[in-house]
N, C-alpha and C. Protein backbone atom coordinates (compact mmCIF):
# COMPACT_ATOMS: atom_id res chain seq x y z
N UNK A 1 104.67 103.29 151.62
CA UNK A 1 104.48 102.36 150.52
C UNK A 1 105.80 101.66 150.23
N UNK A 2 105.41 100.34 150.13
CA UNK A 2 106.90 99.45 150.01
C UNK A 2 106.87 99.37 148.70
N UNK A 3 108.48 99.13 147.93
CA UNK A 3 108.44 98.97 146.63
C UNK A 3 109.43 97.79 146.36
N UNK A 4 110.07 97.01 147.87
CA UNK A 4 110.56 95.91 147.78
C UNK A 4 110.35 94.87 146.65
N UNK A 5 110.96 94.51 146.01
CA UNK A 5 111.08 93.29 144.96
C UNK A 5 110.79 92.03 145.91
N UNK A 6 109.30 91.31 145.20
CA UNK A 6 108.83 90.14 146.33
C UNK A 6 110.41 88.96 145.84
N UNK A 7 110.03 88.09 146.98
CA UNK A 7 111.17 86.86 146.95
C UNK A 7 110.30 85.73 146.24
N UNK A 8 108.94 86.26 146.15
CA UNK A 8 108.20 85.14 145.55
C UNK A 8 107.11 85.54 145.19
N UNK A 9 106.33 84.60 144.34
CA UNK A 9 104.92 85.07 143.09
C UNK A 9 104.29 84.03 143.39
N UNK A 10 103.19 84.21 143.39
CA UNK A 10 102.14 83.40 143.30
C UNK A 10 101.39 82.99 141.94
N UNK A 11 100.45 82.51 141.81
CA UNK A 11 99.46 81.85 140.27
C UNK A 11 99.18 83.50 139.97
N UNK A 12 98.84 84.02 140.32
CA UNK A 12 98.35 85.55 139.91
C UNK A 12 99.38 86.94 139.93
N UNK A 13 100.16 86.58 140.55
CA UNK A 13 101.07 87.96 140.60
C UNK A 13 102.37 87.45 139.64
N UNK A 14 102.45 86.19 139.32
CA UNK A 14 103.34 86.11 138.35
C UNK A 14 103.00 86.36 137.17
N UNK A 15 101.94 85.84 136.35
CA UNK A 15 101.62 86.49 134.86
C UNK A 15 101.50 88.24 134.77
N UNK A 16 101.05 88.51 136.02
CA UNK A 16 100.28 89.85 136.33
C UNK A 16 101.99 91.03 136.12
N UNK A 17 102.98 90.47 136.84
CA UNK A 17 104.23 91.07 136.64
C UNK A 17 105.09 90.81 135.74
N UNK A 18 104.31 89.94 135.14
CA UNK A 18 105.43 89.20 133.62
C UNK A 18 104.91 90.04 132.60
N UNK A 19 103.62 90.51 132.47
CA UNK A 19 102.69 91.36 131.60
C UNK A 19 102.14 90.07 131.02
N UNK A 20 101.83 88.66 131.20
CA UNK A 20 101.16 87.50 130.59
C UNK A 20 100.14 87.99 131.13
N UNK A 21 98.50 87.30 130.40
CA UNK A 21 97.40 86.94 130.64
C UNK A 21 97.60 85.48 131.66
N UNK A 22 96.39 85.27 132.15
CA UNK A 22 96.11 84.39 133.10
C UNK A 22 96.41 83.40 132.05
N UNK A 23 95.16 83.11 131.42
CA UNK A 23 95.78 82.07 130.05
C UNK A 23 96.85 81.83 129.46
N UNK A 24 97.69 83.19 129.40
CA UNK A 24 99.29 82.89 128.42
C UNK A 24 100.02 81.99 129.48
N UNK A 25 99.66 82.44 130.76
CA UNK A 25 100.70 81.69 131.72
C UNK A 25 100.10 80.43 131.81
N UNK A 26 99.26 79.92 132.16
CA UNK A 26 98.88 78.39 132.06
C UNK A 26 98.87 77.86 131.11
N UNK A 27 99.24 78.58 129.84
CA UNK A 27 99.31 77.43 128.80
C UNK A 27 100.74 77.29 128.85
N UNK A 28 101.55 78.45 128.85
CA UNK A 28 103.04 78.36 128.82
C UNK A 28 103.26 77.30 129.65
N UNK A 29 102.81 76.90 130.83
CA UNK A 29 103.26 76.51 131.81
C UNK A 29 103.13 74.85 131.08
N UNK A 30 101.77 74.66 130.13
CA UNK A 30 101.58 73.16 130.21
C UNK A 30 102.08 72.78 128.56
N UNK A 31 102.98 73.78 127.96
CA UNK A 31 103.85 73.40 127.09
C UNK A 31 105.27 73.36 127.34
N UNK A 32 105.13 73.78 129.05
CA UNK A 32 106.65 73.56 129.63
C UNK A 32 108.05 74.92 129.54
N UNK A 33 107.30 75.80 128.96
CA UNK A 33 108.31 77.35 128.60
C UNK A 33 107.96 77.93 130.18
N UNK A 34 107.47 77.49 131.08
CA UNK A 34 107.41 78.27 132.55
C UNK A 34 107.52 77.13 133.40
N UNK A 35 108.32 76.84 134.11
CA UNK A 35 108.39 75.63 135.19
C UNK A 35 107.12 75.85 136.22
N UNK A 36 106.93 74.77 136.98
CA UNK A 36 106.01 74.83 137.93
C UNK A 36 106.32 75.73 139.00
N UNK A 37 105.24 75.75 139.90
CA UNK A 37 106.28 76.12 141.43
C UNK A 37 107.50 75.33 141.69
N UNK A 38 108.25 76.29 142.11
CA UNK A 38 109.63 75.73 142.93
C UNK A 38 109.75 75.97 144.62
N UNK A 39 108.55 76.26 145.18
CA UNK A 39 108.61 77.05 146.38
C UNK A 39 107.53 76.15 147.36
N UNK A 40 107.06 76.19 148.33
CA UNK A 40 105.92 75.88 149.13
C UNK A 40 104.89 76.69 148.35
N UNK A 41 103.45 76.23 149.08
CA UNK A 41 102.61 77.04 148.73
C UNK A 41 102.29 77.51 147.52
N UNK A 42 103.06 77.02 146.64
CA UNK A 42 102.28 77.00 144.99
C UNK A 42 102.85 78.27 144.38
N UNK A 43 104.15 78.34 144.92
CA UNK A 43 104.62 80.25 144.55
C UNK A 43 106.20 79.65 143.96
N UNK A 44 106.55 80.73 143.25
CA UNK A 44 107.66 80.48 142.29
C UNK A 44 108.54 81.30 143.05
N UNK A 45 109.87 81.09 143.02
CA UNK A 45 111.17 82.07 143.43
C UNK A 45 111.30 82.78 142.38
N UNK A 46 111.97 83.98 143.18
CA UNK A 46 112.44 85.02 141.99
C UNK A 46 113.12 84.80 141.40
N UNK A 47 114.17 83.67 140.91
CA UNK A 47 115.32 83.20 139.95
C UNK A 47 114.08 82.65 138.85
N UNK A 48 113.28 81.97 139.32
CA UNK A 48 112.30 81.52 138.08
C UNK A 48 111.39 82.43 137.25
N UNK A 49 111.11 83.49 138.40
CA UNK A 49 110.33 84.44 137.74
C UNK A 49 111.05 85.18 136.64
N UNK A 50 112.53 85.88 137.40
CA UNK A 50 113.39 86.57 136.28
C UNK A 50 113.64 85.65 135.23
N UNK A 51 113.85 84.43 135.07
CA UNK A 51 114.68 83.58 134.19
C UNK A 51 112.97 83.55 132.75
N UNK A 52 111.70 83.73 133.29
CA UNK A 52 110.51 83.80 132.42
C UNK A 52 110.43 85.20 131.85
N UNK A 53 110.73 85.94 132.82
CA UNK A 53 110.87 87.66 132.35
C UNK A 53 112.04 87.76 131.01
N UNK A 54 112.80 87.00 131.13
CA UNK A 54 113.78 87.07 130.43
C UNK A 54 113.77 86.79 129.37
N UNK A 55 112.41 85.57 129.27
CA UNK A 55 112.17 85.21 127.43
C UNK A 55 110.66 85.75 127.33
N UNK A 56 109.96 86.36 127.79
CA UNK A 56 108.88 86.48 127.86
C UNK A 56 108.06 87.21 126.34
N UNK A 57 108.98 87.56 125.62
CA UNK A 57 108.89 88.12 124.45
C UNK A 57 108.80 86.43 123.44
N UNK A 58 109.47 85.98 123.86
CA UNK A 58 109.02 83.96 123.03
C UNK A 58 108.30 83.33 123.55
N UNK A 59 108.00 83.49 125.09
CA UNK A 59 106.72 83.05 125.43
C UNK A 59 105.68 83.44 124.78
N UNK A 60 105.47 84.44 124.74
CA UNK A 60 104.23 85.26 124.13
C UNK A 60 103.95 85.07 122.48
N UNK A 61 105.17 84.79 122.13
CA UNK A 61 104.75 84.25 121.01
C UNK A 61 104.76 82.72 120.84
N UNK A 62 105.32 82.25 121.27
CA UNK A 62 104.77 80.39 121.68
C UNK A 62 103.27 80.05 121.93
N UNK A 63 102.93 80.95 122.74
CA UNK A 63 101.29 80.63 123.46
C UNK A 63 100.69 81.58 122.65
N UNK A 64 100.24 82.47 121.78
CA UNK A 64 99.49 83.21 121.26
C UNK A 64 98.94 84.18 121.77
N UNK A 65 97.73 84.84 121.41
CA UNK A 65 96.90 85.91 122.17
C UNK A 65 96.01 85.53 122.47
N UNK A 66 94.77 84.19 122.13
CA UNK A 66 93.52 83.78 122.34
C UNK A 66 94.03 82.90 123.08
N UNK A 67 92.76 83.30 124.35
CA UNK A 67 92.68 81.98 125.59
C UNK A 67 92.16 80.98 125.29
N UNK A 68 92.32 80.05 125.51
CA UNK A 68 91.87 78.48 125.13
C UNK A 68 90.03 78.95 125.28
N UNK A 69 89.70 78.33 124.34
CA UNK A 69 88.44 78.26 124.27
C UNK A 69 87.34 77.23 123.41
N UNK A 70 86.68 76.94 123.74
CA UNK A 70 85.72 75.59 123.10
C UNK A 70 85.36 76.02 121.56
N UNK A 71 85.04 74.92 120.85
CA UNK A 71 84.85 74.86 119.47
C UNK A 71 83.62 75.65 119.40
N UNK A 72 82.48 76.43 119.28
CA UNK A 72 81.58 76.82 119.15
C UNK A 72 82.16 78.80 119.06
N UNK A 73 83.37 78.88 120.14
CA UNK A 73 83.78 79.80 120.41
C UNK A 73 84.70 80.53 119.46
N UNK A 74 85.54 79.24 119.22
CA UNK A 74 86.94 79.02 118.10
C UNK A 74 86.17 79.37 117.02
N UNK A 75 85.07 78.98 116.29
CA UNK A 75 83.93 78.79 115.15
C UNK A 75 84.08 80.13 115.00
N UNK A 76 83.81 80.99 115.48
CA UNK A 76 83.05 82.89 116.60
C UNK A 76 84.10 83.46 115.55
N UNK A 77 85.30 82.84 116.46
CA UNK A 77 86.68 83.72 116.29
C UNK A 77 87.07 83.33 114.58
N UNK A 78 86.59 82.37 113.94
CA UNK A 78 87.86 82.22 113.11
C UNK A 78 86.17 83.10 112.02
N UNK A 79 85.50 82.73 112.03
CA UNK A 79 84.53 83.71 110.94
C UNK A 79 84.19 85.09 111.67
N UNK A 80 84.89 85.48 111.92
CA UNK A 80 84.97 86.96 112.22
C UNK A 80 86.34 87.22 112.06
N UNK A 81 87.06 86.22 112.01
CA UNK A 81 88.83 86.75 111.41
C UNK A 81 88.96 87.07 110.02
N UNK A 82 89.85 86.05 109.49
CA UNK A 82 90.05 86.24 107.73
C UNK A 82 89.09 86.01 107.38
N UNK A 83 87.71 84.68 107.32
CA UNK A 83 86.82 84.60 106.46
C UNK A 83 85.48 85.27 107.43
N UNK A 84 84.60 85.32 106.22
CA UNK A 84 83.12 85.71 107.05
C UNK A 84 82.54 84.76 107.03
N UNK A 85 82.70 83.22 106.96
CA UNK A 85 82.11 82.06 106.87
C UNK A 85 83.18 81.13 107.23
N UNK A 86 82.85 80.02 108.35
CA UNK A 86 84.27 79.31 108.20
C UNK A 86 83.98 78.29 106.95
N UNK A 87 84.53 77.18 106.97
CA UNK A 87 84.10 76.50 105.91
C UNK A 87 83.88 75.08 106.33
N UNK A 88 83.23 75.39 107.34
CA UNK A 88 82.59 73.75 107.60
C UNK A 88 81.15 74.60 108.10
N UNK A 89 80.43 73.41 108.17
CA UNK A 89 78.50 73.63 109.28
C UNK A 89 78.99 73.99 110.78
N UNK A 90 78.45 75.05 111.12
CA UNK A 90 78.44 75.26 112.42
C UNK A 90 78.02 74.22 113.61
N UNK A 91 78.82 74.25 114.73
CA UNK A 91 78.65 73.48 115.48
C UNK A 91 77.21 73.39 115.96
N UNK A 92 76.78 72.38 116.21
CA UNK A 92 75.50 72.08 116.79
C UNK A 92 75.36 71.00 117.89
N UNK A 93 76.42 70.65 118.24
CA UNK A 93 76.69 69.75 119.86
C UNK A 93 76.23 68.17 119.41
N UNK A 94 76.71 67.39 120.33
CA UNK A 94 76.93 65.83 120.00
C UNK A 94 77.60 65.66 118.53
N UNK A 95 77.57 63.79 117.92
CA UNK A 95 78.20 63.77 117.24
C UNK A 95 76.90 63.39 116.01
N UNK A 96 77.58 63.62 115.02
CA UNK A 96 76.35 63.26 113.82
C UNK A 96 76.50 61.62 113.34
């Protein structure tokens, strides 16, 4: 069993070794707190990975804990949070 430190991460083994969710990392990424790939093949170097490891405690709080999710969903989450009712009419699709 190898325990070599990779030279590079991919879309999945980087959040996965950062301790991010799939979501924390793509949002981080499209508010700009995680650079893109720097590598071929859609994979990050290990200077980028460590340099995200390194704030990953402000990432995590930059991007939140809920994965992006549609208004019907958001609706779900926020009347089952602080209120038991949100305070608008529940979504019902198209516009009125």
């Amino acid at each position: 069993m190898s325990t070599a430190r990779p030279q590079s991460y991919g879309p999945f083994q980087f959040p996965d070794r950062a301790g991010l969710t799939v979501p924390q990392f793509e949002r981080a990424q499209r508010l700009g707190l995680i650079p893109g790939p720097d590598l071929p093949g859609d994979r990050w170097s290990a200077a980028v990975f460590d340099g995200a490891v390194a704030r990953v405690g402000a990432i995590r709080e930059a991007v939140g804990e809920m994965p992006d999710i549609g208004a019907t969903r958001a609706e779900e989450n926020l009347a089952t949070g602080r209120r038991t009712q949100p305070p608008w009419p529940p979504a019902r699709g198209g516009l009125a």
